[in-house]
PDB file of N, CA and C in Angstrom:
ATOM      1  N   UNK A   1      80.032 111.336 116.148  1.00  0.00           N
ATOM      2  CA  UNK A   1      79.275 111.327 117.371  1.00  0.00           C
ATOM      3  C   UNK A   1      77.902 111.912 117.070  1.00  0.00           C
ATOM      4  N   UNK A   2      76.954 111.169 117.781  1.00  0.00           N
ATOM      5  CA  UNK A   2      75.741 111.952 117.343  1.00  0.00           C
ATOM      6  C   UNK A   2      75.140 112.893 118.611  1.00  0.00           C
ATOM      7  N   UNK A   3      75.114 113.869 118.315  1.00  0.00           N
ATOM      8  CA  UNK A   3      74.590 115.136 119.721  1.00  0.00           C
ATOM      9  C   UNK A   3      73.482 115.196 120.267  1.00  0.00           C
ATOM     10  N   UNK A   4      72.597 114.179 119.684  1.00  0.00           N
ATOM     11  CA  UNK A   4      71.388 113.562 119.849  1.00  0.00           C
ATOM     12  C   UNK A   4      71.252 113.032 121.064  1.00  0.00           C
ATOM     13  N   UNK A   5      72.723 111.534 121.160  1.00  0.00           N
ATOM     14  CA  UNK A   5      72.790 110.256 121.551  1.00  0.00           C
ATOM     15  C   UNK A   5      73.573 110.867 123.114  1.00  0.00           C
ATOM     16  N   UNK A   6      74.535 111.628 122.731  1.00  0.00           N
ATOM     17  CA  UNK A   6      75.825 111.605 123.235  1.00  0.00           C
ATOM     18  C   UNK A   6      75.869 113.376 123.305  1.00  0.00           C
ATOM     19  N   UNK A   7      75.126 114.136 124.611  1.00  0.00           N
ATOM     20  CA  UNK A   7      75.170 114.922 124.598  1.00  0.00           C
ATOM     21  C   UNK A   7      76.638 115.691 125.443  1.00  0.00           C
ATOM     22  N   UNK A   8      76.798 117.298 125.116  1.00  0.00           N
ATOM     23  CA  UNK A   8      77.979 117.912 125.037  1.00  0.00           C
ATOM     24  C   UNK A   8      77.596 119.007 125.848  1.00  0.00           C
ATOM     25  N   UNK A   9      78.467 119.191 127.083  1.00  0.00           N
ATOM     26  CA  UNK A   9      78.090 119.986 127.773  1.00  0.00           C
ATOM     27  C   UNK A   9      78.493 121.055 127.589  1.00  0.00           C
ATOM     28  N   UNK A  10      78.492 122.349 127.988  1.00  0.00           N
ATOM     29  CA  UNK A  10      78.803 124.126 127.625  1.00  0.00           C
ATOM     30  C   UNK A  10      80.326 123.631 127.599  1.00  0.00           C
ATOM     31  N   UNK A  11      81.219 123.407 128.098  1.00  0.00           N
ATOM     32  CA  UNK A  11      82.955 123.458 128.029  1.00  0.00           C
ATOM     33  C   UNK A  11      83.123 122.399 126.978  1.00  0.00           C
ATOM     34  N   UNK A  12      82.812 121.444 126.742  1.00  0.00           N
ATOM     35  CA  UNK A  12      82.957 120.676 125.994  1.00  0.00           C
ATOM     36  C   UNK A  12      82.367 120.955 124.427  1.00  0.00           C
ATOM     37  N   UNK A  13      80.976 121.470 124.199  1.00  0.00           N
ATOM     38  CA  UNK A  13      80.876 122.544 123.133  1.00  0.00           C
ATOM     39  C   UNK A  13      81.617 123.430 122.341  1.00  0.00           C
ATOM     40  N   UNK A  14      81.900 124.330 123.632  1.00  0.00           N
ATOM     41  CA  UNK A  14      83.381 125.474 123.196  1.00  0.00           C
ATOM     42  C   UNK A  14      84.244 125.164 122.862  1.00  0.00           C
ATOM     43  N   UNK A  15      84.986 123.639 123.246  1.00  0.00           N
ATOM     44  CA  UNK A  15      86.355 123.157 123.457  1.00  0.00           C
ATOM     45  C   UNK A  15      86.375 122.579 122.303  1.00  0.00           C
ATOM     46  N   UNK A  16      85.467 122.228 121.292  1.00  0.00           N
ATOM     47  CA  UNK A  16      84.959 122.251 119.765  1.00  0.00           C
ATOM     48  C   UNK A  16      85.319 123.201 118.877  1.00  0.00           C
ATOM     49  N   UNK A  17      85.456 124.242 119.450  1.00  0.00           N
ATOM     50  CA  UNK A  17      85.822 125.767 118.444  1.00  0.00           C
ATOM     51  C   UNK A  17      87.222 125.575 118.559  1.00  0.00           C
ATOM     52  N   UNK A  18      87.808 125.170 119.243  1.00  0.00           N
ATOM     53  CA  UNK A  18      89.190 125.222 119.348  1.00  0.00           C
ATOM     54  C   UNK A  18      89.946 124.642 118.337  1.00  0.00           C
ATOM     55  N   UNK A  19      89.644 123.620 117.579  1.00  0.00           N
ATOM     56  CA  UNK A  19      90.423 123.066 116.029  1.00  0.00           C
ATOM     57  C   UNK A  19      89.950 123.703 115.238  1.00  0.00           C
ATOM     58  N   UNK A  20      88.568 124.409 115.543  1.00  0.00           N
ATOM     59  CA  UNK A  20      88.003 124.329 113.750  1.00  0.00           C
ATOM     60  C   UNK A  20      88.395 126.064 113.331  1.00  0.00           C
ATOM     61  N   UNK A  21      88.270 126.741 111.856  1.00  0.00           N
ATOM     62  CA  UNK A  21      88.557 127.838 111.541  1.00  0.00           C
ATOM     63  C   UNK A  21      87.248 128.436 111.512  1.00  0.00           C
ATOM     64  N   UNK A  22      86.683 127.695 110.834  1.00  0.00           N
ATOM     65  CA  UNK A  22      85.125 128.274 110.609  1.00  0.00           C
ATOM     66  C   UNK A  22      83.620 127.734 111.835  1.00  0.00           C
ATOM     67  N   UNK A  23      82.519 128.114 111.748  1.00  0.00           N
ATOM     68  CA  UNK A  23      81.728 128.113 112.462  1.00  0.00           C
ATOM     69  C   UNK A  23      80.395 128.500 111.308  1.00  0.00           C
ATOM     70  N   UNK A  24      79.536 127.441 111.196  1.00  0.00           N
ATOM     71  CA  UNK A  24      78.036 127.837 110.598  1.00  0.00           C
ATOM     72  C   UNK A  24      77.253 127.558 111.489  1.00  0.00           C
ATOM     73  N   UNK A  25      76.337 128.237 112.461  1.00  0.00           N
ATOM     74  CA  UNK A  25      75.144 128.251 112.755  1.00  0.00           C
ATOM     75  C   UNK A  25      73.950 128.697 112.628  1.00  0.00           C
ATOM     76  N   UNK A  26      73.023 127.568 111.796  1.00  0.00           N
ATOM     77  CA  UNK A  26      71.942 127.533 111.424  1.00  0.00           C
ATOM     78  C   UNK A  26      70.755 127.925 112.544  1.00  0.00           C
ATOM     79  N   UNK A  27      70.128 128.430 112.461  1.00  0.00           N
ATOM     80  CA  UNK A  27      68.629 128.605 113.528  1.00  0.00           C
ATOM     81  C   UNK A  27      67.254 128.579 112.754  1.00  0.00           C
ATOM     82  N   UNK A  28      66.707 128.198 112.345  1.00  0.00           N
ATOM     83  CA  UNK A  28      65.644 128.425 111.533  1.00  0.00           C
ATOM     84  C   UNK A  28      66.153 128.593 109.961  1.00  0.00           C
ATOM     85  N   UNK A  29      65.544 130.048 109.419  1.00  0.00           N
ATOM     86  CA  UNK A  29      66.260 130.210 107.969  1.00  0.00           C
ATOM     87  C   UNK A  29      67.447 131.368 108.166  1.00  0.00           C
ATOM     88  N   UNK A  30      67.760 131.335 109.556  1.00  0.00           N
ATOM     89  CA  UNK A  30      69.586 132.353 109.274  1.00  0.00           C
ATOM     90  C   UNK A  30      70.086 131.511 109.724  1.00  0.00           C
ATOM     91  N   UNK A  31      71.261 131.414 108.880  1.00  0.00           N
ATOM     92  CA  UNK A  31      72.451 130.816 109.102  1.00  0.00           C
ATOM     93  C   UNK A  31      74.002 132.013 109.536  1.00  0.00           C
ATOM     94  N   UNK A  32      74.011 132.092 109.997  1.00  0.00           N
ATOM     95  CA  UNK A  32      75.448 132.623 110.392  1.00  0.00           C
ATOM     96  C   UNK A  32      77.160 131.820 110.257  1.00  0.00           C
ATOM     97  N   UNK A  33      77.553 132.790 109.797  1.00  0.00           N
ATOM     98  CA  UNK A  33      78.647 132.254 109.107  1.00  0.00           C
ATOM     99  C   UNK A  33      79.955 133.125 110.332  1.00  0.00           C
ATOM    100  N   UNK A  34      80.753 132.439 110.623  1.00  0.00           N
ATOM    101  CA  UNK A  34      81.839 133.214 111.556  1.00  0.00           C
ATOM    102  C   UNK A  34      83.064 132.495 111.559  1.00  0.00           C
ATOM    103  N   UNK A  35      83.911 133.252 110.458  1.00  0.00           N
ATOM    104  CA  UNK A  35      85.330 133.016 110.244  1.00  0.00           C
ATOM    105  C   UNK A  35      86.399 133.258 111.941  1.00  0.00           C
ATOM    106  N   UNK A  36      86.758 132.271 112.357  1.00  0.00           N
ATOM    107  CA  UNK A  36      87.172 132.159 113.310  1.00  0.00           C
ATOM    108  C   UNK A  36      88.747 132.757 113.483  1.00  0.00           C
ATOM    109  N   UNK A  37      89.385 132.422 112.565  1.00  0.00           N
ATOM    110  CA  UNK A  37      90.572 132.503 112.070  1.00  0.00           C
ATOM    111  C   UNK A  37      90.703 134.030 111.810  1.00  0.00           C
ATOM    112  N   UNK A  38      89.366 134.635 111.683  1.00  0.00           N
ATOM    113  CA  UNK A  38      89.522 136.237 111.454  1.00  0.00           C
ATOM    114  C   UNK A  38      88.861 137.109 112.714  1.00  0.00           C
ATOM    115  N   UNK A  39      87.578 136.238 113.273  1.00  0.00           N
ATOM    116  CA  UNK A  39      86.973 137.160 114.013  1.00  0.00           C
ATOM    117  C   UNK A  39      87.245 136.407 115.411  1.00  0.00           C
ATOM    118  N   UNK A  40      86.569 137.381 116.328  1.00  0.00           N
ATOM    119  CA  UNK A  40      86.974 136.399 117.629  1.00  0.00           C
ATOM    120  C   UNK A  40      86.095 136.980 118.320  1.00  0.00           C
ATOM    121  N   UNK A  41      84.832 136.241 118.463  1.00  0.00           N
ATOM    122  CA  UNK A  41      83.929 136.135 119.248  1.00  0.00           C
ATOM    123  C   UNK A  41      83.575 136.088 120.397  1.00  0.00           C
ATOM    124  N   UNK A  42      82.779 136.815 121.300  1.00  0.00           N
ATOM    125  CA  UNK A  42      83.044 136.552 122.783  1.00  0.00           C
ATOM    126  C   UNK A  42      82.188 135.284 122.917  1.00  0.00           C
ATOM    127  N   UNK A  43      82.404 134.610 124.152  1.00  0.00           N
ATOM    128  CA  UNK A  43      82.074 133.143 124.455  1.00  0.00           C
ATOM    129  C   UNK A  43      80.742 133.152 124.875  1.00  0.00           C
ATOM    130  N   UNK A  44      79.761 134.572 125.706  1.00  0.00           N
ATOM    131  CA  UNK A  44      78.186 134.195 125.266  1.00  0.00           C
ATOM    132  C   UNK A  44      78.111 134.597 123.582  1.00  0.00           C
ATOM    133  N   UNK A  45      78.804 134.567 122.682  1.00  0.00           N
ATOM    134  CA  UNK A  45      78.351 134.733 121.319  1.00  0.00           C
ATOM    135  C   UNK A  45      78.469 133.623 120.829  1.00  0.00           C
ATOM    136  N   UNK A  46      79.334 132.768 120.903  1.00  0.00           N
ATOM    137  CA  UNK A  46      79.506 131.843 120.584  1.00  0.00           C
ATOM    138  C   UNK A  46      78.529 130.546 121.394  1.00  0.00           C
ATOM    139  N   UNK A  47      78.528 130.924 122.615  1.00  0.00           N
ATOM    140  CA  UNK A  47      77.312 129.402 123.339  1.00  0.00           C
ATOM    141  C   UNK A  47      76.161 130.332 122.706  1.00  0.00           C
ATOM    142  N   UNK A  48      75.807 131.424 122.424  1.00  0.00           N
ATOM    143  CA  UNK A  48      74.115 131.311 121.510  1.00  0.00           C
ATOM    144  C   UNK A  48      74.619 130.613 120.071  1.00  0.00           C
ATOM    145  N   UNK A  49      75.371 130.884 119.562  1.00  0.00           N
ATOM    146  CA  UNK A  49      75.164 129.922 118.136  1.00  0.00           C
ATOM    147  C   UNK A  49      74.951 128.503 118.485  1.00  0.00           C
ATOM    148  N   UNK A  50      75.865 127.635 119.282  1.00  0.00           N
ATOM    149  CA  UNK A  50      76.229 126.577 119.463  1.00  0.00           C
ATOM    150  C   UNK A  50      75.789 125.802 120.579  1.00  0.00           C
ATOM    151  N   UNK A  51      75.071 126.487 121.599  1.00  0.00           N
ATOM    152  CA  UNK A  51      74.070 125.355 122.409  1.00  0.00           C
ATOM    153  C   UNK A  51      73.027 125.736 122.447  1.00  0.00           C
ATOM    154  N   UNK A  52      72.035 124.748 122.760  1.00  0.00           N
ATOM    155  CA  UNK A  52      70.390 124.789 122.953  1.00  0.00           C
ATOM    156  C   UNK A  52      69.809 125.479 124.325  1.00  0.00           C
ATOM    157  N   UNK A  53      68.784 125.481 124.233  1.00  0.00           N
ATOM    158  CA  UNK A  53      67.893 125.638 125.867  1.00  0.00           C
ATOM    159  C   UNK A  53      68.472 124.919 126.941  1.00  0.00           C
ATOM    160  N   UNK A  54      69.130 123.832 126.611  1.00  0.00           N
ATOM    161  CA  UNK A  54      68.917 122.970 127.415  1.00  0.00           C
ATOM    162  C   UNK A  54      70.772 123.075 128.281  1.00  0.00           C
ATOM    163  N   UNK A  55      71.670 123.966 127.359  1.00  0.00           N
ATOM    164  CA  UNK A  55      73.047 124.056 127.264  1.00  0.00           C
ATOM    165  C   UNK A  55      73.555 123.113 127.272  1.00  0.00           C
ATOM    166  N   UNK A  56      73.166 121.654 125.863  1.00  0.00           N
ATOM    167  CA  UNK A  56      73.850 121.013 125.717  1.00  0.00           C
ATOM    168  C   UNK A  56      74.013 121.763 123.715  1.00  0.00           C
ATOM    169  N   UNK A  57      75.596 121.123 123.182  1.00  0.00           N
ATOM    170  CA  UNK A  57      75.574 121.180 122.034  1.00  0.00           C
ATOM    171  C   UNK A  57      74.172 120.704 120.896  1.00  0.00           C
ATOM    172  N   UNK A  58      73.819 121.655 120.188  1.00  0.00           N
ATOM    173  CA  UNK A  58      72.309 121.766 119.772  1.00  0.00           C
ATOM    174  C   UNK A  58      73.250 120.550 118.024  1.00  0.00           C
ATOM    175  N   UNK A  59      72.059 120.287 118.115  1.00  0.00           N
ATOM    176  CA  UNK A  59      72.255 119.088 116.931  1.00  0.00           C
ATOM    177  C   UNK A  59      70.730 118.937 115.805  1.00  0.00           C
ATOM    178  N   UNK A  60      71.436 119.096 114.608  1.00  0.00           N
ATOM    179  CA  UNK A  60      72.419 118.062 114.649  1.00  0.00           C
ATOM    180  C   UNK A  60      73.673 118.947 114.259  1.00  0.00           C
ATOM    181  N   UNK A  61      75.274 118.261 114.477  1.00  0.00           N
ATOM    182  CA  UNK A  61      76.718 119.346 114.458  1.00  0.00           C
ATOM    183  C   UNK A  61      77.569 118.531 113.295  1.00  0.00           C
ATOM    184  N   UNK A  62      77.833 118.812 112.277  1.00  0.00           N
ATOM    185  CA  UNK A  62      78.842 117.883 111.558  1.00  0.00           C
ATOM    186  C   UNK A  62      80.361 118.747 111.965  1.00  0.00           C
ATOM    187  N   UNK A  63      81.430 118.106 112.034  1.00  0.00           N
ATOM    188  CA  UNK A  63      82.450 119.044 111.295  1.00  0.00           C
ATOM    189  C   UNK A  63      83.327 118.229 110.435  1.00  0.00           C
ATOM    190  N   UNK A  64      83.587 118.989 109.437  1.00  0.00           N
ATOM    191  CA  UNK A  64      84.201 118.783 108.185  1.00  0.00           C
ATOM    192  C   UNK A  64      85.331 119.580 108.144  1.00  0.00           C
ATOM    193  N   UNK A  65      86.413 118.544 108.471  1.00  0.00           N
ATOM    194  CA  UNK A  65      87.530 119.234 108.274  1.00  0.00           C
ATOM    195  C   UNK A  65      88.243 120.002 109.177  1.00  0.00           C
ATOM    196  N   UNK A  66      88.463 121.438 109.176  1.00  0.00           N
ATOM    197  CA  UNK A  66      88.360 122.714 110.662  1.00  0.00           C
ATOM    198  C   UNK A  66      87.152 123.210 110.267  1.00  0.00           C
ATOM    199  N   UNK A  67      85.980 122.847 109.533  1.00  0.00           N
ATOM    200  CA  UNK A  67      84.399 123.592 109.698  1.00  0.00           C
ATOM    201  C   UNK A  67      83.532 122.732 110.664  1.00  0.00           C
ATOM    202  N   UNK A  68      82.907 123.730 111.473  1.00  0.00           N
ATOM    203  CA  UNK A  68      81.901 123.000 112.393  1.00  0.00           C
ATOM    204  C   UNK A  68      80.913 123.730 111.667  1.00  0.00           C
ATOM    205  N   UNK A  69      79.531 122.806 111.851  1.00  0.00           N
ATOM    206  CA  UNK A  69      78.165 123.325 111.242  1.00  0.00           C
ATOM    207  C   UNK A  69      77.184 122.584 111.975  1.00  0.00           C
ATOM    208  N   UNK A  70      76.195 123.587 112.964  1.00  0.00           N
ATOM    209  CA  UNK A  70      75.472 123.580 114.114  1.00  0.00           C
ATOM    210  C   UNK A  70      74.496 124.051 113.182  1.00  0.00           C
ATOM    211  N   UNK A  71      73.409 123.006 113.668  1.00  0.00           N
ATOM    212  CA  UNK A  71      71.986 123.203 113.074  1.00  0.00           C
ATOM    213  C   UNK A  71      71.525 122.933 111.227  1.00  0.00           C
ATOM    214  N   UNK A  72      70.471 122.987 111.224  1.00  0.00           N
ATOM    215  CA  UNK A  72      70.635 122.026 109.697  1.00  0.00           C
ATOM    216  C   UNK A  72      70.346 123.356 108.625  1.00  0.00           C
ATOM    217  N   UNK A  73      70.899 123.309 107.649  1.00  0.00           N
ATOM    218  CA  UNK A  73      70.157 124.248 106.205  1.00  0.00           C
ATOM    219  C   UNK A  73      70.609 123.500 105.420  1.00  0.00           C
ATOM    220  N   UNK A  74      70.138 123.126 104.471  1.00  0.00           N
ATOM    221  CA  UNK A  74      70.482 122.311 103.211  1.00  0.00           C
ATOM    222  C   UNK A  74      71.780 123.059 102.116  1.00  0.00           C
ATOM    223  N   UNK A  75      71.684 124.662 102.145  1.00  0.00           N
ATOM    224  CA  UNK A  75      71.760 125.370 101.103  1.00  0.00           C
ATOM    225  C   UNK A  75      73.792 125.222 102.010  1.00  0.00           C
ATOM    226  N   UNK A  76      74.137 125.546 102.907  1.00  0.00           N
ATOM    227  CA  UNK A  76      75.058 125.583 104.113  1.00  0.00           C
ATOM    228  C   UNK A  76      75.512 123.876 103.892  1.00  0.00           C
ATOM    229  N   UNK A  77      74.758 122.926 104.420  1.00  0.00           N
ATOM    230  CA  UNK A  77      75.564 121.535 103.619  1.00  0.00           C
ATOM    231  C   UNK A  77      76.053 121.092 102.239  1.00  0.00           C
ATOM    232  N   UNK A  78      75.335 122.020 101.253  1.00  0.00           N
ATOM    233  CA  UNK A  78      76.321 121.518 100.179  1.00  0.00           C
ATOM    234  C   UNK A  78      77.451 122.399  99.832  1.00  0.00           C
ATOM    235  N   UNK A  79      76.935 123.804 100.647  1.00  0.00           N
ATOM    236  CA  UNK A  79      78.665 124.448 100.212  1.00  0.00           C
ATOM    237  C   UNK A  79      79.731 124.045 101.218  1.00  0.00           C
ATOM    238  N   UNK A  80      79.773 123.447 102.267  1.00  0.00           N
ATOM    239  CA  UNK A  80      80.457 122.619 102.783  1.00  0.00           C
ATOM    240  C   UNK A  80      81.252 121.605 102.332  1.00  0.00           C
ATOM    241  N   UNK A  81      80.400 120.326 101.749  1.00  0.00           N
ATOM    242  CA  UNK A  81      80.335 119.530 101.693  1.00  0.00           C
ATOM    243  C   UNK A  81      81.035 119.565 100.250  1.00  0.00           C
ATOM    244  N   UNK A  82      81.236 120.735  99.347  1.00  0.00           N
ATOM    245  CA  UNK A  82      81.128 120.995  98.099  1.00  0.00           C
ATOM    246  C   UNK A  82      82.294 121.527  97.769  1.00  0.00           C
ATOM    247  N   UNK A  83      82.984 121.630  99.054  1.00  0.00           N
ATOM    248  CA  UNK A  83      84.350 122.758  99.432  1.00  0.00           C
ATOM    249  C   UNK A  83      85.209 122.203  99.077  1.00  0.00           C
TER     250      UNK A  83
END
């Protein structure tokens, strides 16, 4: 799906965390990394990683696997992708 095309509203965002273990959100040059499976985040912590201004899902979002990865870093897609 592209988050571009086919935007994701705040429940539908969150309801995204629910398969995956991991969580990367990119913002500029920090990336944040949040093991899900270990930590447990409150839900405004999680809608700032994972939606925009606009509180739709911020894009672009791949997930791979149980990893979701919000926002782009190159260095974050190949250890993904590399996994």
């Amino acid at each position: 799906m592209d988050a571009k095309k086919s935007t994701l509203t705040e429940m539908e965002a969150l309801n995204l965390l629910r398969d995956v273990d991991e969580l990367y959100a990119a913002r500029g040059r920090k990336v944040v990394h949040v093991n899900l499976k270990q930590q447990q985040p409150g839900t405004a912590e999680l809608k700032a990683l994972v939606l925009g201004p606009t509180g739709n899902l911020r894009a672009p979002t791949l997930r791979v696997g149980r990893t979701l990865v919000v926002g782009f870093d190159e260095a974050t897609y190949r250890t993904v992708f590399e996994a």
